[in-house]
N, C-alpha and C. Protein backbone atom coordinates (compact mmCIF):
# COMPACT_ATOMS: atom_id res chain seq x y z
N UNK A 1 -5.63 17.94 -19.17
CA UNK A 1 -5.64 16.61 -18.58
C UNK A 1 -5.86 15.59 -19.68
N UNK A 2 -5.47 14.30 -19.10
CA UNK A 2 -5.76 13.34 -20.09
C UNK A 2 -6.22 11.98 -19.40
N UNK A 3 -7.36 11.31 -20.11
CA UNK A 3 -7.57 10.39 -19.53
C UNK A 3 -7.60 8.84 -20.74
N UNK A 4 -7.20 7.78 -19.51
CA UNK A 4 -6.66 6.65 -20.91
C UNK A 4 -7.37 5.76 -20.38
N UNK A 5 -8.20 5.58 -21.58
CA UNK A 5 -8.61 3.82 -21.13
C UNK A 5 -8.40 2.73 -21.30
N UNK A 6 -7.81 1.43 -21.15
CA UNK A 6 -7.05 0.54 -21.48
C UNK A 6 -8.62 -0.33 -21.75
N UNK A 7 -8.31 -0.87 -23.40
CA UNK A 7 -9.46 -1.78 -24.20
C UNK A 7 -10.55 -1.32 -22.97
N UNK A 8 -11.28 -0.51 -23.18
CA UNK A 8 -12.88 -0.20 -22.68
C UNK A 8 -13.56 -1.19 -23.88
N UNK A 9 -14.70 -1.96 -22.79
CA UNK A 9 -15.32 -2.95 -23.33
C UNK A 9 -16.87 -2.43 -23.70
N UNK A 10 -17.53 -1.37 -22.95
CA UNK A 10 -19.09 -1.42 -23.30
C UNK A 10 -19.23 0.41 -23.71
N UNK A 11 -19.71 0.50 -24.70
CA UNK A 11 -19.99 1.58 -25.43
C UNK A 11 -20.61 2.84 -24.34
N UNK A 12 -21.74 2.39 -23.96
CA UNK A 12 -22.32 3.63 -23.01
C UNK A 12 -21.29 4.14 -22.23
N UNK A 13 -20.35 3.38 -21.60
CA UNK A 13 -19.45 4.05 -20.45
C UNK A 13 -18.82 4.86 -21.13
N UNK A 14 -17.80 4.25 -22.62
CA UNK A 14 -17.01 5.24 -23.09
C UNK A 14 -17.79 6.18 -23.70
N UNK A 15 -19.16 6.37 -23.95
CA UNK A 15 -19.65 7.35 -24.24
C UNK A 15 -19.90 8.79 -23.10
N UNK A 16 -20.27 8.12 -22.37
CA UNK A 16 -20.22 8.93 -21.07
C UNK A 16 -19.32 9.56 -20.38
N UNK A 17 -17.89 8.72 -20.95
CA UNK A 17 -16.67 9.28 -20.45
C UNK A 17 -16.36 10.36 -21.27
N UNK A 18 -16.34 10.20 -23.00
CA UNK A 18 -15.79 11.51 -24.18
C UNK A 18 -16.91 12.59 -23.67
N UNK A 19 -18.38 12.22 -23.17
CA UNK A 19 -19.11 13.46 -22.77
C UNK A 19 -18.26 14.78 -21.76
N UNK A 20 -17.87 14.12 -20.55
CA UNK A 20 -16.88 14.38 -19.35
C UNK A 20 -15.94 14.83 -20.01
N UNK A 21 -15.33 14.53 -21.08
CA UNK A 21 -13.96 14.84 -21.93
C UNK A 21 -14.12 16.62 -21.84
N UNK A 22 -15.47 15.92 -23.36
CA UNK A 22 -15.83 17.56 -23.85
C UNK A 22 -16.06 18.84 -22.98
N UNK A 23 -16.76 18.19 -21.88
CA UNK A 23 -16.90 18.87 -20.89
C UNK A 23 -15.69 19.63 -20.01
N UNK A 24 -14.82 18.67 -19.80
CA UNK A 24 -13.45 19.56 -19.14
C UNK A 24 -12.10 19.64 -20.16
N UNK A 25 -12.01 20.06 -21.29
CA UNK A 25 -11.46 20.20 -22.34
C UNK A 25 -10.48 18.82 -21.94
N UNK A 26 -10.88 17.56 -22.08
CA UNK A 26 -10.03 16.53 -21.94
C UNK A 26 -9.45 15.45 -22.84
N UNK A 27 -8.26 15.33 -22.97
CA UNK A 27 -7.78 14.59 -24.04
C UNK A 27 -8.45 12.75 -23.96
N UNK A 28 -9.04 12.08 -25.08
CA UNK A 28 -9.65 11.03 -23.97
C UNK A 28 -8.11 10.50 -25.19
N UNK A 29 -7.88 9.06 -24.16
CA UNK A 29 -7.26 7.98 -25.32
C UNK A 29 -7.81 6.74 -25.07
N UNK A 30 -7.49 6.07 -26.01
CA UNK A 30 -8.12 4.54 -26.31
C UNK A 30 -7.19 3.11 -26.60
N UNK A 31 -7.23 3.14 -25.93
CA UNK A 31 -6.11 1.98 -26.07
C UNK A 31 -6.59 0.35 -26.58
N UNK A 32 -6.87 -0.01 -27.79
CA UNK A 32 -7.52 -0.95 -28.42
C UNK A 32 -6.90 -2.60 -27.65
N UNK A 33 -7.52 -3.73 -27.74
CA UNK A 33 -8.99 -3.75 -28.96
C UNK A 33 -10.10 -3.27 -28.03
N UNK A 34 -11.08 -2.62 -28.72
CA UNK A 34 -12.16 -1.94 -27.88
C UNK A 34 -13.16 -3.00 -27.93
N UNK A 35 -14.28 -3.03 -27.04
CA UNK A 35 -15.04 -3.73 -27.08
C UNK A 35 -16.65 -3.68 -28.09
N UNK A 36 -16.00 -2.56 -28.28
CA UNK A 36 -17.65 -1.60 -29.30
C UNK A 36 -16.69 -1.00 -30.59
N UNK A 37 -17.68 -0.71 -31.77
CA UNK A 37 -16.88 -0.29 -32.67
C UNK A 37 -17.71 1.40 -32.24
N UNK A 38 -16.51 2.46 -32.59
CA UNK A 38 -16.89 3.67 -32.13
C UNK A 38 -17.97 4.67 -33.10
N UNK A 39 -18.50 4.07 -34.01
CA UNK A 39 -19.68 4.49 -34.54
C UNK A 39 -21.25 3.28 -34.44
N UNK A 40 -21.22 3.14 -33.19
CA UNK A 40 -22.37 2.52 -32.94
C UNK A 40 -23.03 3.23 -32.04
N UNK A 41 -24.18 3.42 -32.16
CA UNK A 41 -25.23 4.40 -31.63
C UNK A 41 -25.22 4.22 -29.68
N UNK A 42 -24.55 3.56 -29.24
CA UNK A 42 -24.82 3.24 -27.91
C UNK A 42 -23.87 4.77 -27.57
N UNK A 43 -22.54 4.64 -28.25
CA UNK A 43 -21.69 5.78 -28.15
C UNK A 43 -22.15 7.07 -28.59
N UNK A 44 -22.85 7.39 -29.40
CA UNK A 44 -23.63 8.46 -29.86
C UNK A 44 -24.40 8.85 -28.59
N UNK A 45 -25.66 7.53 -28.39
CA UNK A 45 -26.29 8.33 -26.96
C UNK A 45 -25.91 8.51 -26.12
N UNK A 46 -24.51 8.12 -25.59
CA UNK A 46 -24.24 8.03 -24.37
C UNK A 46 -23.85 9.57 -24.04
N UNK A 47 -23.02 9.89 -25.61
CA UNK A 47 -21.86 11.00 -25.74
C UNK A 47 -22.98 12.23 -26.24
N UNK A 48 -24.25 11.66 -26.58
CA UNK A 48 -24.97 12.70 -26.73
C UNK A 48 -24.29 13.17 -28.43
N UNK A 49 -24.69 14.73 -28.37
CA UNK A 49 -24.41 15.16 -29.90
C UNK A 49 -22.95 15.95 -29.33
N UNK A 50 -21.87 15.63 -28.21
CA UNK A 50 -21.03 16.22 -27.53
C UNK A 50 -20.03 15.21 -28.57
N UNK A 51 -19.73 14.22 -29.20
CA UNK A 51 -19.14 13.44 -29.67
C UNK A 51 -18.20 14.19 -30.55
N UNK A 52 -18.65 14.79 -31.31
CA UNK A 52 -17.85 15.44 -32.53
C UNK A 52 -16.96 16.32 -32.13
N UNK A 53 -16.96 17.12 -30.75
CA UNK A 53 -16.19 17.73 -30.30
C UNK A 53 -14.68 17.50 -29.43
N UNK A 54 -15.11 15.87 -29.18
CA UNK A 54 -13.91 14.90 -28.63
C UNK A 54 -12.44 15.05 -29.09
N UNK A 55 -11.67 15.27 -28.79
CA UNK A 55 -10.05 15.30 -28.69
C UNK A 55 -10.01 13.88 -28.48
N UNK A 56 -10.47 12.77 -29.42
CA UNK A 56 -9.84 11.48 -28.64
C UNK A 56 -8.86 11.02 -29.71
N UNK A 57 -7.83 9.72 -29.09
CA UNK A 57 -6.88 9.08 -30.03
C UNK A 57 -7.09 7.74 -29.54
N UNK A 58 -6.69 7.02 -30.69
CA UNK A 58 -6.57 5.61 -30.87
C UNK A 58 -5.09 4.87 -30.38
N UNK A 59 -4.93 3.88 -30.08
CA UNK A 59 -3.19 3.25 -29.67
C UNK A 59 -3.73 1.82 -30.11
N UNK A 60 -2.74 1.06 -31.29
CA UNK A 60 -2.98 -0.42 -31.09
C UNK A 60 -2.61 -0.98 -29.80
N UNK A 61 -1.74 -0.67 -29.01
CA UNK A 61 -1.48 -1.21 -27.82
C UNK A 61 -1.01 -0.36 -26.75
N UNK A 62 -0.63 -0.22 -25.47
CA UNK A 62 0.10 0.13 -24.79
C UNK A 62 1.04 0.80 -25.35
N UNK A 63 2.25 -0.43 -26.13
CA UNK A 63 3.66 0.43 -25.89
C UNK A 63 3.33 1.41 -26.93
N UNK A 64 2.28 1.14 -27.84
CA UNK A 64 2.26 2.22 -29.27
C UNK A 64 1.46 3.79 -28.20
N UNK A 65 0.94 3.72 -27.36
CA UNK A 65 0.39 4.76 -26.35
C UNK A 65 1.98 5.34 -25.84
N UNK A 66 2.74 4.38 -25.20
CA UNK A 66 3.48 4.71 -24.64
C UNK A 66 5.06 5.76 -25.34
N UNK A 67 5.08 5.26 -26.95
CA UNK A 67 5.59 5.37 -27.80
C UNK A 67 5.28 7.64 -28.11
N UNK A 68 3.93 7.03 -28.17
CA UNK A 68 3.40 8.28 -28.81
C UNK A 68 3.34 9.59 -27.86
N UNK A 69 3.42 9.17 -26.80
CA UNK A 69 3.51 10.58 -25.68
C UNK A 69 4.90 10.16 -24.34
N UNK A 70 6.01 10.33 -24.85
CA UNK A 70 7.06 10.18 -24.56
C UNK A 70 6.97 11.07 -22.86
N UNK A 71 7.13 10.35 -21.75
CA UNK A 71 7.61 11.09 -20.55
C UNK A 71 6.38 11.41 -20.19
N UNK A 72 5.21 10.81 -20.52
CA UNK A 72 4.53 11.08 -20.16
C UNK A 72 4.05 10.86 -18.89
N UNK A 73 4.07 11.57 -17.75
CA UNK A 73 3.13 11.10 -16.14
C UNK A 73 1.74 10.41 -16.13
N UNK A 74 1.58 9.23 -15.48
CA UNK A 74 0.49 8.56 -16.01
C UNK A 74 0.29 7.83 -14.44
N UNK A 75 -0.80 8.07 -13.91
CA UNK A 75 -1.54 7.94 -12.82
C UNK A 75 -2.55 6.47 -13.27
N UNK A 76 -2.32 5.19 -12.56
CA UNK A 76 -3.19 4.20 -13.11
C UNK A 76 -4.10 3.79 -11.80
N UNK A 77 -5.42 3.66 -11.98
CA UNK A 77 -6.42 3.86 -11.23
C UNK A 77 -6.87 2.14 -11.17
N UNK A 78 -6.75 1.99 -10.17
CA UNK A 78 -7.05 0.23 -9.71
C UNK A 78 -7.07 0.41 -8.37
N UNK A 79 -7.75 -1.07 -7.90
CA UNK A 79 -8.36 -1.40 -6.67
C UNK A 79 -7.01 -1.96 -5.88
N UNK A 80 -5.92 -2.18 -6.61
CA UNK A 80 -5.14 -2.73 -5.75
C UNK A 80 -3.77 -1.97 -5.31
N UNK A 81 -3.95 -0.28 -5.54
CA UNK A 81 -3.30 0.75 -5.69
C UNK A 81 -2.87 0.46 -3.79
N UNK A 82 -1.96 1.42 -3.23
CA UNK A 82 -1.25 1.89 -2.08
C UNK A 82 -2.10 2.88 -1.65
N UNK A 83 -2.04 4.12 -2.74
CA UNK A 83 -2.35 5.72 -2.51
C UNK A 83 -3.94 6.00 -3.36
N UNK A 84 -4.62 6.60 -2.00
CA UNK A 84 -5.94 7.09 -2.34
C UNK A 84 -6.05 7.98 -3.24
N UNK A 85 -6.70 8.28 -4.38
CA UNK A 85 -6.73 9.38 -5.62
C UNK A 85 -6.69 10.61 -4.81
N UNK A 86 -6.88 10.79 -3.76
CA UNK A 86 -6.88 12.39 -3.22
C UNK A 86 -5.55 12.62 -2.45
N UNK A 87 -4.34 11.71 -2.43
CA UNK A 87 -3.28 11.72 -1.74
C UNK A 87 -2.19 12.12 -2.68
N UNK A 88 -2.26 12.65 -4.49
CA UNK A 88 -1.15 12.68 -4.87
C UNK A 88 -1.54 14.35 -5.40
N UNK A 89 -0.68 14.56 -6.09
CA UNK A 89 -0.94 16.25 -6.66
C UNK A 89 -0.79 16.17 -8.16
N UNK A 90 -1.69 16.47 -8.83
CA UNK A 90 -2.32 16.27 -10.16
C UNK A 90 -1.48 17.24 -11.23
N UNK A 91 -0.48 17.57 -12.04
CA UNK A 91 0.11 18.72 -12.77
C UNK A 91 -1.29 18.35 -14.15
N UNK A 92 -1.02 19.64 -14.69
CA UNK A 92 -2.32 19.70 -15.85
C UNK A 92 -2.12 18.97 -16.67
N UNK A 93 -1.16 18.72 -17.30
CA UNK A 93 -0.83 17.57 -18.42
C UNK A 93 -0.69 16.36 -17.91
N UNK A 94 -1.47 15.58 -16.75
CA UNK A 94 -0.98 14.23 -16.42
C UNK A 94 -2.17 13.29 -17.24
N UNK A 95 -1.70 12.33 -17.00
CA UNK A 95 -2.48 11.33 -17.76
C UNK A 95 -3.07 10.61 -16.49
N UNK A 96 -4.10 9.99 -16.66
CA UNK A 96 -5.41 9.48 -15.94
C UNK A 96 -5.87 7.56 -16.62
N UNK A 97 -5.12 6.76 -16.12
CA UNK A 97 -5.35 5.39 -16.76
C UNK A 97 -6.14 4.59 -16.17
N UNK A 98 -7.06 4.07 -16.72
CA UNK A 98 -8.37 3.43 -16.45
C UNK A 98 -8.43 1.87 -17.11
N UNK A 99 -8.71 0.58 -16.36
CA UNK A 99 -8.54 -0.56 -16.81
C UNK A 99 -10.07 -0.94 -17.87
N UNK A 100 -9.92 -1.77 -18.59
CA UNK A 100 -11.10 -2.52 -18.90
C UNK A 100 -12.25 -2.67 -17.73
N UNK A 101 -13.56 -2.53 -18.47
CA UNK A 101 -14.32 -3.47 -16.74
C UNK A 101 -14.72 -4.11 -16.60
N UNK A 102 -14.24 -5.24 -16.91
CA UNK A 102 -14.32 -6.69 -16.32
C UNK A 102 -12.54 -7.09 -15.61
N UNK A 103 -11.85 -5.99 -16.26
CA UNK A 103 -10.27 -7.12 -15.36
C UNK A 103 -9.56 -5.75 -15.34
N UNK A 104 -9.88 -4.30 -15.28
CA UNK A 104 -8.62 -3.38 -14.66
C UNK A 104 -7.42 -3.63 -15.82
N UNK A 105 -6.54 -3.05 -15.37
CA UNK A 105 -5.67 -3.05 -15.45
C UNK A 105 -4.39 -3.93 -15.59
N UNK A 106 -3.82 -4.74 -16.51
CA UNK A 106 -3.06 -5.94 -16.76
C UNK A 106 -2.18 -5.46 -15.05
N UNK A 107 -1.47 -6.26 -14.48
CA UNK A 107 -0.79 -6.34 -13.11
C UNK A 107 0.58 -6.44 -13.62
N UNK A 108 0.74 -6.67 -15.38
CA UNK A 108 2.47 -7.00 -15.82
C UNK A 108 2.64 -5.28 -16.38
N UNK A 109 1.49 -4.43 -16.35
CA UNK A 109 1.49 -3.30 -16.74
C UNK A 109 1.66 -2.48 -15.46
N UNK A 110 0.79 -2.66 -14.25
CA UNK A 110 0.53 -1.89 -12.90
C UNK A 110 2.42 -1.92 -12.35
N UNK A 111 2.82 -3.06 -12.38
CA UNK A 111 4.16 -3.06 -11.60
C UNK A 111 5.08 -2.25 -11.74
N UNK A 112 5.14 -1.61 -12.97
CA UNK A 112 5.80 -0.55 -13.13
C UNK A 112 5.75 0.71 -12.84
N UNK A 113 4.23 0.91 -12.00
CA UNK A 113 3.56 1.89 -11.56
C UNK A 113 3.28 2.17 -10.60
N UNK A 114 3.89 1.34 -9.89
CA UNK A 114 3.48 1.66 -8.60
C UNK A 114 3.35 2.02 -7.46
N UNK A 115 4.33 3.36 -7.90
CA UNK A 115 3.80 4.70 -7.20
C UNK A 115 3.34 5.50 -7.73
N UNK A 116 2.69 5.54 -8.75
CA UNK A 116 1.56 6.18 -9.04
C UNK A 116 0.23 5.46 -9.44
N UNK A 117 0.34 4.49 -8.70
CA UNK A 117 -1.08 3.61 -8.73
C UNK A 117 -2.14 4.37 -7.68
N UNK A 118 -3.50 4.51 -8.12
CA UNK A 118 -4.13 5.23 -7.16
C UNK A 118 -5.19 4.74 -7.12
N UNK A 119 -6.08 4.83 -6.03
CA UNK A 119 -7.60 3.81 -5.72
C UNK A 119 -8.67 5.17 -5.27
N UNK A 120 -9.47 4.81 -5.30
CA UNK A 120 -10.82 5.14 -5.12
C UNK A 120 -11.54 4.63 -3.80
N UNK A 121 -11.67 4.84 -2.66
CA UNK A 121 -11.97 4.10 -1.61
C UNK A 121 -13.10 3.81 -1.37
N UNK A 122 -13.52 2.48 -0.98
CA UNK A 122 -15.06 2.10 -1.07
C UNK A 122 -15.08 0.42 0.20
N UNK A 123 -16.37 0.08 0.15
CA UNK A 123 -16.20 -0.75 1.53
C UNK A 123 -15.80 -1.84 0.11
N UNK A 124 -15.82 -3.05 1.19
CA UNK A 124 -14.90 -4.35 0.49
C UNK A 124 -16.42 -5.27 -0.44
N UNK A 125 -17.46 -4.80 0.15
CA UNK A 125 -18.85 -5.22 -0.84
C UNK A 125 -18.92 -5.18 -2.01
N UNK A 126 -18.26 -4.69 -2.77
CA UNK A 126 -18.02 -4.83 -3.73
C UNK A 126 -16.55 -4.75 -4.60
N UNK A 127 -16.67 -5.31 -5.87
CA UNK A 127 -14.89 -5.21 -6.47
C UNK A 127 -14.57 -4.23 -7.07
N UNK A 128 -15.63 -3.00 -7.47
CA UNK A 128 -14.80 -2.10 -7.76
C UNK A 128 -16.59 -0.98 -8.50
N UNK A 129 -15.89 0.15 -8.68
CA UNK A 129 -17.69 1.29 -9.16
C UNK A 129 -17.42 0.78 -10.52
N UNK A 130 -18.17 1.53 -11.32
CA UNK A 130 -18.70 1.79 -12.79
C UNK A 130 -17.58 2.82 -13.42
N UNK A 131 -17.06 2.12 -14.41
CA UNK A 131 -15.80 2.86 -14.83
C UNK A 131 -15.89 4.16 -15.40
N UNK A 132 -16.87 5.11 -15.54
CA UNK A 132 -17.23 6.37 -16.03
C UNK A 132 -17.58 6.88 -14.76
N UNK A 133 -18.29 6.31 -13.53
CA UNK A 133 -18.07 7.05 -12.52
C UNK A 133 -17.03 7.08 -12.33
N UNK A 134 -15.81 6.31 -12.26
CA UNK A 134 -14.40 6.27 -11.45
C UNK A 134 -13.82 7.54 -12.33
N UNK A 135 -14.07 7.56 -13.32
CA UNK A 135 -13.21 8.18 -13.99
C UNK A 135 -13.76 9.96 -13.81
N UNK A 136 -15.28 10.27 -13.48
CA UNK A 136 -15.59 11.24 -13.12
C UNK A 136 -14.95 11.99 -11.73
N UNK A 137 -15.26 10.58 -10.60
CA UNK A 137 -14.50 11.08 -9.38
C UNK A 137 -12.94 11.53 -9.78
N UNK A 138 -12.02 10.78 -10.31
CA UNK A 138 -10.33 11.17 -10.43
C UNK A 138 -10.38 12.77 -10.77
N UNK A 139 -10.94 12.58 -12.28
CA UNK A 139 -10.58 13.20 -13.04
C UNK A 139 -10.96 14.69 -12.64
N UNK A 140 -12.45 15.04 -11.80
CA UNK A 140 -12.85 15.79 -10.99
C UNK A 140 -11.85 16.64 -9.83
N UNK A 141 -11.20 15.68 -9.20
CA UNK A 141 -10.22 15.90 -8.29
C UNK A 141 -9.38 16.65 -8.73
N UNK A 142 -8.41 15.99 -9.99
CA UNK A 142 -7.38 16.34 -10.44
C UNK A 142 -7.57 18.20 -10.88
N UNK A 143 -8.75 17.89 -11.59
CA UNK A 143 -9.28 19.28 -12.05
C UNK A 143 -9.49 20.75 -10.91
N UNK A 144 -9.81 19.95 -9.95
CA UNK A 144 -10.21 20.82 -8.38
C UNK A 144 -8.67 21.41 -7.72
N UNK A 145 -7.85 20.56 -8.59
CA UNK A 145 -6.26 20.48 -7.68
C UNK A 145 -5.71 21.90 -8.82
N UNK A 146 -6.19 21.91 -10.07
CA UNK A 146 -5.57 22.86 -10.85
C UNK A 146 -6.40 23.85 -10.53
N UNK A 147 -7.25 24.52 -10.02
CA UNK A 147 -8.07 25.30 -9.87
C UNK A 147 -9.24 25.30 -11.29
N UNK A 148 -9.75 24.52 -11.33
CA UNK A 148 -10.58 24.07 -12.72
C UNK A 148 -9.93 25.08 -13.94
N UNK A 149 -9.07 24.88 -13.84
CA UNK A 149 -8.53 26.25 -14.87
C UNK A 149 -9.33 26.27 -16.57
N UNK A 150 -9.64 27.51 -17.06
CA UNK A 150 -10.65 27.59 -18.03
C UNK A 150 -11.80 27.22 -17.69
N UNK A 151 -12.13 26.72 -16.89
CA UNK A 151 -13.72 26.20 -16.66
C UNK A 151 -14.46 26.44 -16.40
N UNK A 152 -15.94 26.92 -16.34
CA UNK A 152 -16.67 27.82 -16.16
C UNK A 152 -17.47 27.60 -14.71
N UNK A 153 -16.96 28.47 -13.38
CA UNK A 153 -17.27 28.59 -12.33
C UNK A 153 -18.96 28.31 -11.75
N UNK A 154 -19.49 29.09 -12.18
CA UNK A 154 -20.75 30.01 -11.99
C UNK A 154 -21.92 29.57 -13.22
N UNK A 155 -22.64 28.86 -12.75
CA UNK A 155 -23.83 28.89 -13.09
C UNK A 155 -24.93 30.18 -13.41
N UNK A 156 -26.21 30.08 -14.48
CA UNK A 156 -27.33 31.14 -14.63
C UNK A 156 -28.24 30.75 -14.75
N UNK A 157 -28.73 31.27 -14.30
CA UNK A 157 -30.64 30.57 -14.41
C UNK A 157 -30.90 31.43 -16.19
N UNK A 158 -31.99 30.56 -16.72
CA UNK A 158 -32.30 30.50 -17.88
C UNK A 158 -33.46 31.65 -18.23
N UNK A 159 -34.30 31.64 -17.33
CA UNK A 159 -35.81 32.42 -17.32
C UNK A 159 -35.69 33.68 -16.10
N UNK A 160 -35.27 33.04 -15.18
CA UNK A 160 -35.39 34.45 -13.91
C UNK A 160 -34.16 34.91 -13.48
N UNK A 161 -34.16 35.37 -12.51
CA UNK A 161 -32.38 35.87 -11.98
C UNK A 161 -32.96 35.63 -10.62
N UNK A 162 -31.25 35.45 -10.26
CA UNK A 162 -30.97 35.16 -9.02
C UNK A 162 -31.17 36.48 -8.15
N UNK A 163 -32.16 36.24 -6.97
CA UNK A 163 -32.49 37.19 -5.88
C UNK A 163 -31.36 37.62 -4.91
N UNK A 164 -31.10 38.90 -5.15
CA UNK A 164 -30.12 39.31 -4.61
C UNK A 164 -30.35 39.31 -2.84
């Protein structure tokens, strides 16, 4: 899987997101200008000591993203989507696009997308979650749709065993 974030503005989230990366062997990308420079400690704690293990890439822009992974399927996650994230079917190599959070997703970018624009459903109280949760719920899904493939099922307790 792959997940893209278009200019992410605050360090902890994208730290929290490459954590989630490492965690489900996930390609992260970055689509500049970022709002944090990526060796500032907010990204360290967020990402924990999980950082170094990140698969992530850099794009000066869009089309240079768009350039670099040719044909690529790309699912863009906004509030003003048609189709609920649990209404489409996820192939393992799709891409996962995530807006800035303060403004989503440019709308001269979404139009081209839009059938594969996908939302997150929530009451109208607010304009939209925390972009490392959003990106946990999708990306979760998508993963549930491949059968978490490689991923480690089954939990162990550390000190005792489980009572048969």
């Amino acid at each position: 899987m792959h997940i893209v974030l278009y200019q992410p503005e605050i360090a902890g989230n994208t730290g929290n997101i490459g954590r989630t990366c490492v965690a489900t062997n996930t390609v992260l990308h970055l689509i500049e200008p970022l709002g944090f420079r990526l060796n500032e400690k907010e990204i360290k704690r967020a990402g924990m000591d999980y950082w170094e293990h990140l698969d992530v890439r850099r794009y000066i822009n869009f089309e240079e993203f768009l350039e670099k992974n040719p044909g690529a399927k790309i699912y863009m996650a906004t509030t003003k989507a048609h189709h609920c994230y649990t209404e489409v079917e996820y192939g393992p190599n799709d891409y996962i696009m995530f807006g800035k959070e303060s403004a989503g997703i440019p709308e001269e970018i979404l139009v081209d997308y839009e059938d594969t624009c996908i939302r997150i459903p929530m009451l109208d109280k607010i304009r939209s979650l925390n972009l490392s949760n959003s990106v946990s719920i999708v990306l979760y899904e998508a993963l549930r749709q491949n059968n978490f493939d490689q991923m480690k099922l089954e939990g162990e307790l550390h000190r005792l065993s489980w009572k048969e």
